[in-house]
N, C-alpha and C. Protein backbone atom coordinates (compact mmCIF):
# COMPACT_ATOMS: atom_id res chain seq x y z
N UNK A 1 -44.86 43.15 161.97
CA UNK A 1 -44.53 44.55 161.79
C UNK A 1 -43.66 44.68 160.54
N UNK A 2 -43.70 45.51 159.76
CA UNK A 2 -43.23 45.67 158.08
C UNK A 2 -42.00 46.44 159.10
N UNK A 3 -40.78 46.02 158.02
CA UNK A 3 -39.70 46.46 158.59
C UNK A 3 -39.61 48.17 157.09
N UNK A 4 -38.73 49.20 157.47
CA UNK A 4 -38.54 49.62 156.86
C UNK A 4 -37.27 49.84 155.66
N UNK A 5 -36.88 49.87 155.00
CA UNK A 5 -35.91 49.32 154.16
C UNK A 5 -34.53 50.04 154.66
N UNK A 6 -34.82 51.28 155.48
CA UNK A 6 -33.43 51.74 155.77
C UNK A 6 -32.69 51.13 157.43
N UNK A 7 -33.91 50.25 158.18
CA UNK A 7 -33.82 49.72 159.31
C UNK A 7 -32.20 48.86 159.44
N UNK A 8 -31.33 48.72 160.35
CA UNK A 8 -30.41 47.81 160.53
C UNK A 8 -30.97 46.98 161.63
N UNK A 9 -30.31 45.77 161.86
CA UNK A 9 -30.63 45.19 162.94
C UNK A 9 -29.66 44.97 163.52
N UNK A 10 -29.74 44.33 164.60
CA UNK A 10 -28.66 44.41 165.70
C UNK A 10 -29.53 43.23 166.51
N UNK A 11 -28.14 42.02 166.99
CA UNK A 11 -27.73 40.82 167.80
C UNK A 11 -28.17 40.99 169.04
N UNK A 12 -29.69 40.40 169.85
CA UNK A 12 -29.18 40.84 171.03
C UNK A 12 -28.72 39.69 171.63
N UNK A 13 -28.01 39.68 172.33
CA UNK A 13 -26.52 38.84 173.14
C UNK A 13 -26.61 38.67 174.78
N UNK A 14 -26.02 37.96 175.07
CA UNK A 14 -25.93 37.76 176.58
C UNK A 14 -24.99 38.09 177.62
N UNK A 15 -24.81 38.94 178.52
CA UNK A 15 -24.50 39.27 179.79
C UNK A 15 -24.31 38.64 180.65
N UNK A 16 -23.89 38.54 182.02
CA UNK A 16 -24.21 38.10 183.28
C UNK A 16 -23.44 36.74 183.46
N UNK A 17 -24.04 36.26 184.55
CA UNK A 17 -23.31 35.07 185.31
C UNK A 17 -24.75 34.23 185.32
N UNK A 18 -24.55 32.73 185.29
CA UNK A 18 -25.82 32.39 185.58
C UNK A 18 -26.76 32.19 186.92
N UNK A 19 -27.84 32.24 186.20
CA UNK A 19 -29.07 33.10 187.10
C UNK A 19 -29.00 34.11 187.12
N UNK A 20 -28.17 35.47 186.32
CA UNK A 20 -28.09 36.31 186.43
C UNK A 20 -28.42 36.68 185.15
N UNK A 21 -28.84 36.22 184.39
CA UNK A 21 -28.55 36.40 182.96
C UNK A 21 -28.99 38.11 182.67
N UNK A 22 -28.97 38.86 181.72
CA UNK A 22 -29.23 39.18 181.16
C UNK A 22 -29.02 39.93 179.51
N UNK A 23 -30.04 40.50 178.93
CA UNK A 23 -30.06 41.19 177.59
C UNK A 23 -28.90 42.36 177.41
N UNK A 24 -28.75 42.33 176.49
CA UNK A 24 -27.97 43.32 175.69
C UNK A 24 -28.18 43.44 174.04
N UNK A 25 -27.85 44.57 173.59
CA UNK A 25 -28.06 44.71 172.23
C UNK A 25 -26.47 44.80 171.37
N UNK A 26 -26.00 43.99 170.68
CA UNK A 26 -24.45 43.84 170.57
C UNK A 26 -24.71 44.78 168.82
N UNK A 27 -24.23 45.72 169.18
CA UNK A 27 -23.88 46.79 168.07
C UNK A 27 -22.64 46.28 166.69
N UNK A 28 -22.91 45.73 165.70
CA UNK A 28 -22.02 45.03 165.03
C UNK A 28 -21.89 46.05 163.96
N UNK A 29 -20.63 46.57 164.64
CA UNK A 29 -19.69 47.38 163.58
C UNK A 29 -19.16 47.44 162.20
N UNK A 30 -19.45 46.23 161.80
CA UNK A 30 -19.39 45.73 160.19
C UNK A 30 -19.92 46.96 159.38
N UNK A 31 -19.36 47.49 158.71
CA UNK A 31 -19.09 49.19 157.81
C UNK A 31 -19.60 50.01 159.00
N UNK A 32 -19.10 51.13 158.05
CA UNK A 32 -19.18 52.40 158.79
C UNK A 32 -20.69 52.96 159.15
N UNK A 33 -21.47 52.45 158.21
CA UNK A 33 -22.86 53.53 158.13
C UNK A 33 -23.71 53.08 159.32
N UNK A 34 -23.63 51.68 159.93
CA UNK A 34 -23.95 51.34 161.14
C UNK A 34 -23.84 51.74 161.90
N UNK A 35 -22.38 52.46 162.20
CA UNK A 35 -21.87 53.55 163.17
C UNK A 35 -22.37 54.34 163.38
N UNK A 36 -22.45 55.31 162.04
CA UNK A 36 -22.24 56.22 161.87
C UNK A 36 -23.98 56.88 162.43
N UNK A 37 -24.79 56.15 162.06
CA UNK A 37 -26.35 56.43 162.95
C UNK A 37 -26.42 56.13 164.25
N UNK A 38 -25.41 55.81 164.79
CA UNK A 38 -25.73 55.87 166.18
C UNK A 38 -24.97 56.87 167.20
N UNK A 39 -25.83 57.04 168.26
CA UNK A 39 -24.60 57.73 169.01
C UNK A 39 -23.36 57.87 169.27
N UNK A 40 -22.49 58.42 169.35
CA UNK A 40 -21.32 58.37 169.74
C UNK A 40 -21.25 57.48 170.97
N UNK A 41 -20.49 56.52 171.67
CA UNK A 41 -19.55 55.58 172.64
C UNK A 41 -19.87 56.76 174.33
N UNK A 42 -20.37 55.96 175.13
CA UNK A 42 -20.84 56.64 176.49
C UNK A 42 -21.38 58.08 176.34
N UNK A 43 -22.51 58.08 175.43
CA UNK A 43 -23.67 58.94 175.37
C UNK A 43 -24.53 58.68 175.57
N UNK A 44 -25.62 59.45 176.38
CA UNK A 44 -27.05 58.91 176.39
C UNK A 44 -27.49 59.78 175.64
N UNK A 45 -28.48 59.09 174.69
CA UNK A 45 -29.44 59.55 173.99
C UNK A 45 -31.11 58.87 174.04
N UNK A 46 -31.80 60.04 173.53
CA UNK A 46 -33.20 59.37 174.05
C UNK A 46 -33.53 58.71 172.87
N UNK A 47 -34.22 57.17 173.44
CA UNK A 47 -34.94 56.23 172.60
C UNK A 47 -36.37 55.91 173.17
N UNK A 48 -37.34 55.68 171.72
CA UNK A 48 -38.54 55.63 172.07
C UNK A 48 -39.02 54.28 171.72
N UNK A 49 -39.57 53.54 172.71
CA UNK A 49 -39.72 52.15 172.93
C UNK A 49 -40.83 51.87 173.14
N UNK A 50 -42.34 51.34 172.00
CA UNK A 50 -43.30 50.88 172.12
C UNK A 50 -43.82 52.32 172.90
N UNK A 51 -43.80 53.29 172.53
CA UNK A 51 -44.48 54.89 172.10
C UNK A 51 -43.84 55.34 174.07
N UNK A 52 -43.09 54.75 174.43
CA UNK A 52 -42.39 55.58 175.41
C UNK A 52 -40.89 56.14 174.94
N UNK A 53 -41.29 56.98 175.88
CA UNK A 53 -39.35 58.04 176.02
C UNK A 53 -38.59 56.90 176.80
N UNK A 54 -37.54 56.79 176.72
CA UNK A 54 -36.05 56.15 177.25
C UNK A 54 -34.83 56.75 176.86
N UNK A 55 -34.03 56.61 177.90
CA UNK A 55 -32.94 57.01 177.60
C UNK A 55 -31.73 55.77 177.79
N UNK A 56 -30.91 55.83 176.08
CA UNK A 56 -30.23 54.28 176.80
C UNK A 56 -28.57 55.14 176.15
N UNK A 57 -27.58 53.84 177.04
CA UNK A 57 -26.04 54.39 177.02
C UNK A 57 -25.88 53.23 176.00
N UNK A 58 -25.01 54.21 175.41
CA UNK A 58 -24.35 53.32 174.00
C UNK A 58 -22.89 53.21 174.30
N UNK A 59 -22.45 52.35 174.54
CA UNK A 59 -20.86 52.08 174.14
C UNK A 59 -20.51 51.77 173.07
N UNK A 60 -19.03 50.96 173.23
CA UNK A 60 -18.33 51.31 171.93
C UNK A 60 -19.37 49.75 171.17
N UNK A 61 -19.33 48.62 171.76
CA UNK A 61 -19.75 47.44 171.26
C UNK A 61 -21.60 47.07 171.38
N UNK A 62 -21.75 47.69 172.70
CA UNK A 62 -23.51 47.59 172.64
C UNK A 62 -24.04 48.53 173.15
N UNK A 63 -25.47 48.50 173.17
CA UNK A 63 -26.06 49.07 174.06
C UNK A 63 -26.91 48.23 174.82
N UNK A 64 -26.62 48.64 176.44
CA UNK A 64 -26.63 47.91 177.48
C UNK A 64 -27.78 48.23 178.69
N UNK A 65 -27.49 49.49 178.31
CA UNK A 65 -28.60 50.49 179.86
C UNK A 65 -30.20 51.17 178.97
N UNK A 66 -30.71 50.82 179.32
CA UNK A 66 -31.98 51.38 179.07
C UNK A 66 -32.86 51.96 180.62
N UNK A 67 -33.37 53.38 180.34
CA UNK A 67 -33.45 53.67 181.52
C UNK A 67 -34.76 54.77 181.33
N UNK A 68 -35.72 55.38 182.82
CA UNK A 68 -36.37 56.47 182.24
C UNK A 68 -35.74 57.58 182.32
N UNK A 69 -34.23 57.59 183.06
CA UNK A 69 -33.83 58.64 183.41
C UNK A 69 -32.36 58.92 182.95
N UNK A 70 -31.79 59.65 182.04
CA UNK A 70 -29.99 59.15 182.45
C UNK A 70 -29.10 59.28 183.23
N UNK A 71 -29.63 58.34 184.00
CA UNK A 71 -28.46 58.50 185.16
C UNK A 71 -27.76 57.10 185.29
N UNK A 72 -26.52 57.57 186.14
CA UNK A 72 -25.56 56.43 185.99
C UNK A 72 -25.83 55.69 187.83
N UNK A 73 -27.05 56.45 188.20
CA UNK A 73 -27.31 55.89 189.17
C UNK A 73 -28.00 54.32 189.35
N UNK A 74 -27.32 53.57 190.43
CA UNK A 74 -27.87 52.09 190.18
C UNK A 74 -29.54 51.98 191.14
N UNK A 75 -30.30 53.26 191.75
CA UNK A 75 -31.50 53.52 192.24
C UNK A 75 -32.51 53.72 191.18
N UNK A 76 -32.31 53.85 189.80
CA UNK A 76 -32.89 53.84 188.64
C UNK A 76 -32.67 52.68 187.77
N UNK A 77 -33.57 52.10 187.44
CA UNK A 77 -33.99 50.44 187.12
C UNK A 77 -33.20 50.27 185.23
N UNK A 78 -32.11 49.60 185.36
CA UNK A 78 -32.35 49.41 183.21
C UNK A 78 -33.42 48.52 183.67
N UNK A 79 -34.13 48.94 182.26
CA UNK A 79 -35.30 48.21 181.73
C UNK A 79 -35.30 47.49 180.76
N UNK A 80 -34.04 47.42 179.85
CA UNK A 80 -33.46 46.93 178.60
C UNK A 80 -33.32 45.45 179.16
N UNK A 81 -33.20 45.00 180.14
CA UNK A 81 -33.41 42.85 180.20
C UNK A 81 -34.40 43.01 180.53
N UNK A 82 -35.78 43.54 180.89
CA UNK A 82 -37.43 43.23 180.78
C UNK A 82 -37.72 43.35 179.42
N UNK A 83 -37.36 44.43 178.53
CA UNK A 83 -38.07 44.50 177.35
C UNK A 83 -37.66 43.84 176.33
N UNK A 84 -36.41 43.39 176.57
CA UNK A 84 -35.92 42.22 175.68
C UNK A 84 -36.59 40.60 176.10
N UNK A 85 -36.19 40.34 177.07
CA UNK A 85 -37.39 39.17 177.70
C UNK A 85 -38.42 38.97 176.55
N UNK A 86 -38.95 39.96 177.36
CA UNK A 86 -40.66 40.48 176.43
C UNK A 86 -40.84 39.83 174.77
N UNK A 87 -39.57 40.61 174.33
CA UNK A 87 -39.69 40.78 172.94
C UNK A 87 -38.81 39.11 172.24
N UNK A 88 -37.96 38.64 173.26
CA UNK A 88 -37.22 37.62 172.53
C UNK A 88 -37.41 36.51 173.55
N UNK A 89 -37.72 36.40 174.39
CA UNK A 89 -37.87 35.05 175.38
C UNK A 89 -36.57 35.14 175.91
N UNK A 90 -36.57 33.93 176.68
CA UNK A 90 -34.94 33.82 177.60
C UNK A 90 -34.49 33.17 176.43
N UNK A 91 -34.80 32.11 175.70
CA UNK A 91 -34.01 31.69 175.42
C UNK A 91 -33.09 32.80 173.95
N UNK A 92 -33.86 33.39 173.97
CA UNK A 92 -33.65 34.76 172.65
C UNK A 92 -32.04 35.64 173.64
N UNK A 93 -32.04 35.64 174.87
CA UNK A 93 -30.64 36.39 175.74
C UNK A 93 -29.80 35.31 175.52
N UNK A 94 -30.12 34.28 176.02
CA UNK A 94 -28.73 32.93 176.71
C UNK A 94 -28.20 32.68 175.10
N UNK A 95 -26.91 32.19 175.26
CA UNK A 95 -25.85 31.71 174.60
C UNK A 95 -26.38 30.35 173.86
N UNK A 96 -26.34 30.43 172.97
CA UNK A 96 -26.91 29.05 171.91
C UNK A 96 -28.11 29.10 172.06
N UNK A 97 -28.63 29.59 172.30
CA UNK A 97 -30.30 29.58 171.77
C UNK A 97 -30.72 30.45 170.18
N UNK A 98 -32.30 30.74 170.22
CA UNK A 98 -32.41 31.45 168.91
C UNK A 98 -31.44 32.59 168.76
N UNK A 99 -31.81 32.73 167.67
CA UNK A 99 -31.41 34.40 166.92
C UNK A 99 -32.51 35.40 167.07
N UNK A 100 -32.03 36.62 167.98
CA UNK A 100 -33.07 37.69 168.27
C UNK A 100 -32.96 38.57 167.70
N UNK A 101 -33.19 39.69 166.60
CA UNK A 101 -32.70 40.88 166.63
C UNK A 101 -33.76 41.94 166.69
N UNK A 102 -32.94 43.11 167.24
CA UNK A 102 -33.51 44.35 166.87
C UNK A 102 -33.24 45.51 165.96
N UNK A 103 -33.74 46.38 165.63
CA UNK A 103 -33.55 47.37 164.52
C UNK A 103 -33.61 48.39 165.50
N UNK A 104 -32.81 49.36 165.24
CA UNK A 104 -32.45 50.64 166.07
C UNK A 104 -32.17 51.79 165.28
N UNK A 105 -32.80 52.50 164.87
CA UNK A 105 -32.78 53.53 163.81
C UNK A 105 -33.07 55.40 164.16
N UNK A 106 -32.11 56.24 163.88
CA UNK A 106 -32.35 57.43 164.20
C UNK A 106 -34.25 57.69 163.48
N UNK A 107 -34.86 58.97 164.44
CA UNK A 107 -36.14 59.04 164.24
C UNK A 107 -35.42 60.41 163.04
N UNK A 108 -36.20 60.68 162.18
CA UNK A 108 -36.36 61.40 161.11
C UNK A 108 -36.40 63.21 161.47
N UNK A 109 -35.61 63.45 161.53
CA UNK A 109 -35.48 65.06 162.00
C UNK A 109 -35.35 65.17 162.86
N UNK A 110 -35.01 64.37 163.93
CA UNK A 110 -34.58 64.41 165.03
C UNK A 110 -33.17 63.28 165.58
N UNK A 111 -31.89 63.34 165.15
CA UNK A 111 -30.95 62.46 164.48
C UNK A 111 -30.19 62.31 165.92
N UNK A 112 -30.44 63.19 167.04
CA UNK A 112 -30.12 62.68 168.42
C UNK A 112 -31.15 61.79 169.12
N UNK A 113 -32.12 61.69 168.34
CA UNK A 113 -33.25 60.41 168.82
C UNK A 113 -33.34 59.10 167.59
N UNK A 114 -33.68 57.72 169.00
CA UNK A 114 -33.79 56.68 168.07
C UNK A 114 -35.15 56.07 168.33
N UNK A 115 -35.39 55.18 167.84
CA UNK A 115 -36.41 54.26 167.81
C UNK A 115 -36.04 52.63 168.03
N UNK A 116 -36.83 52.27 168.69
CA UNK A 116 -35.81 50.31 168.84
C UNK A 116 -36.90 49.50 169.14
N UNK A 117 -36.90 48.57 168.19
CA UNK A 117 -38.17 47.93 168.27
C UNK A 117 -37.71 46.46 167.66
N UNK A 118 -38.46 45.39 167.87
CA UNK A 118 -37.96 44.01 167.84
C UNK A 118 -38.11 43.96 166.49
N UNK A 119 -37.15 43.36 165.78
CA UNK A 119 -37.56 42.61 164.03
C UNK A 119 -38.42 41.45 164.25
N UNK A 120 -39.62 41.18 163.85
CA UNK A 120 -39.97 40.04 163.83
C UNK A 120 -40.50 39.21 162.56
């Protein structure tokens, strides 16, 4: 997939206890303009993932929840450690393994929506 030149990428990182592992996307704050395209810190905003709607929570360091719905309810599934799986293998989550990243970029006229899709 051709990356686009204004794309950033972003670390995804590991979570959990073991056997528990899972994905996360570690938001690396290094300058401002990285920031500055993403949501504001415990907002959901909608992201579109391999031509679906999602809605994921951004904190201050990652984003963690990927969901179809935003709710902070735990009866609604994150989907963000399946689609990382998918896209980076286990060993792409766990601690000392490869380097995974993704690119997470506001969609174009619509600057409360993103797009997130694996760099490969």
């Amino acid at each position: 997939m051709e990356r686009r030149h204004r794309s950033h990428r972003y670390n995804v990182s590991y979570a959990g206890t073991k056997g528990h592992e899972r994905g996360m996307i570690f938001l690396d704050m290094s300058g401002t303009e990285k920031r500055d395209r993403l949501p504001p810190p415990f907002v959901w905003a909608k992201v579109h993932i391999e031509g679906e709607e999602y809605w994921g929570r951004f904190v201050k360091i990652a984003l963690n929840v990927v969901k179809k719905e935003p709710t902070e309810s735990r009866l609604v599934e994150n989907v963000l450690p399946s689609i990382l799986l998918d896209w980076c293998g286990r060993e792409g989550i766990l601690p000392g393994g490869k380097t995974c990243h993704v690119a997470i970029d506001p969609i174009e006229g619509k600057p409360e929506e993103f797009t997130l899709e694996p760099c490969r």
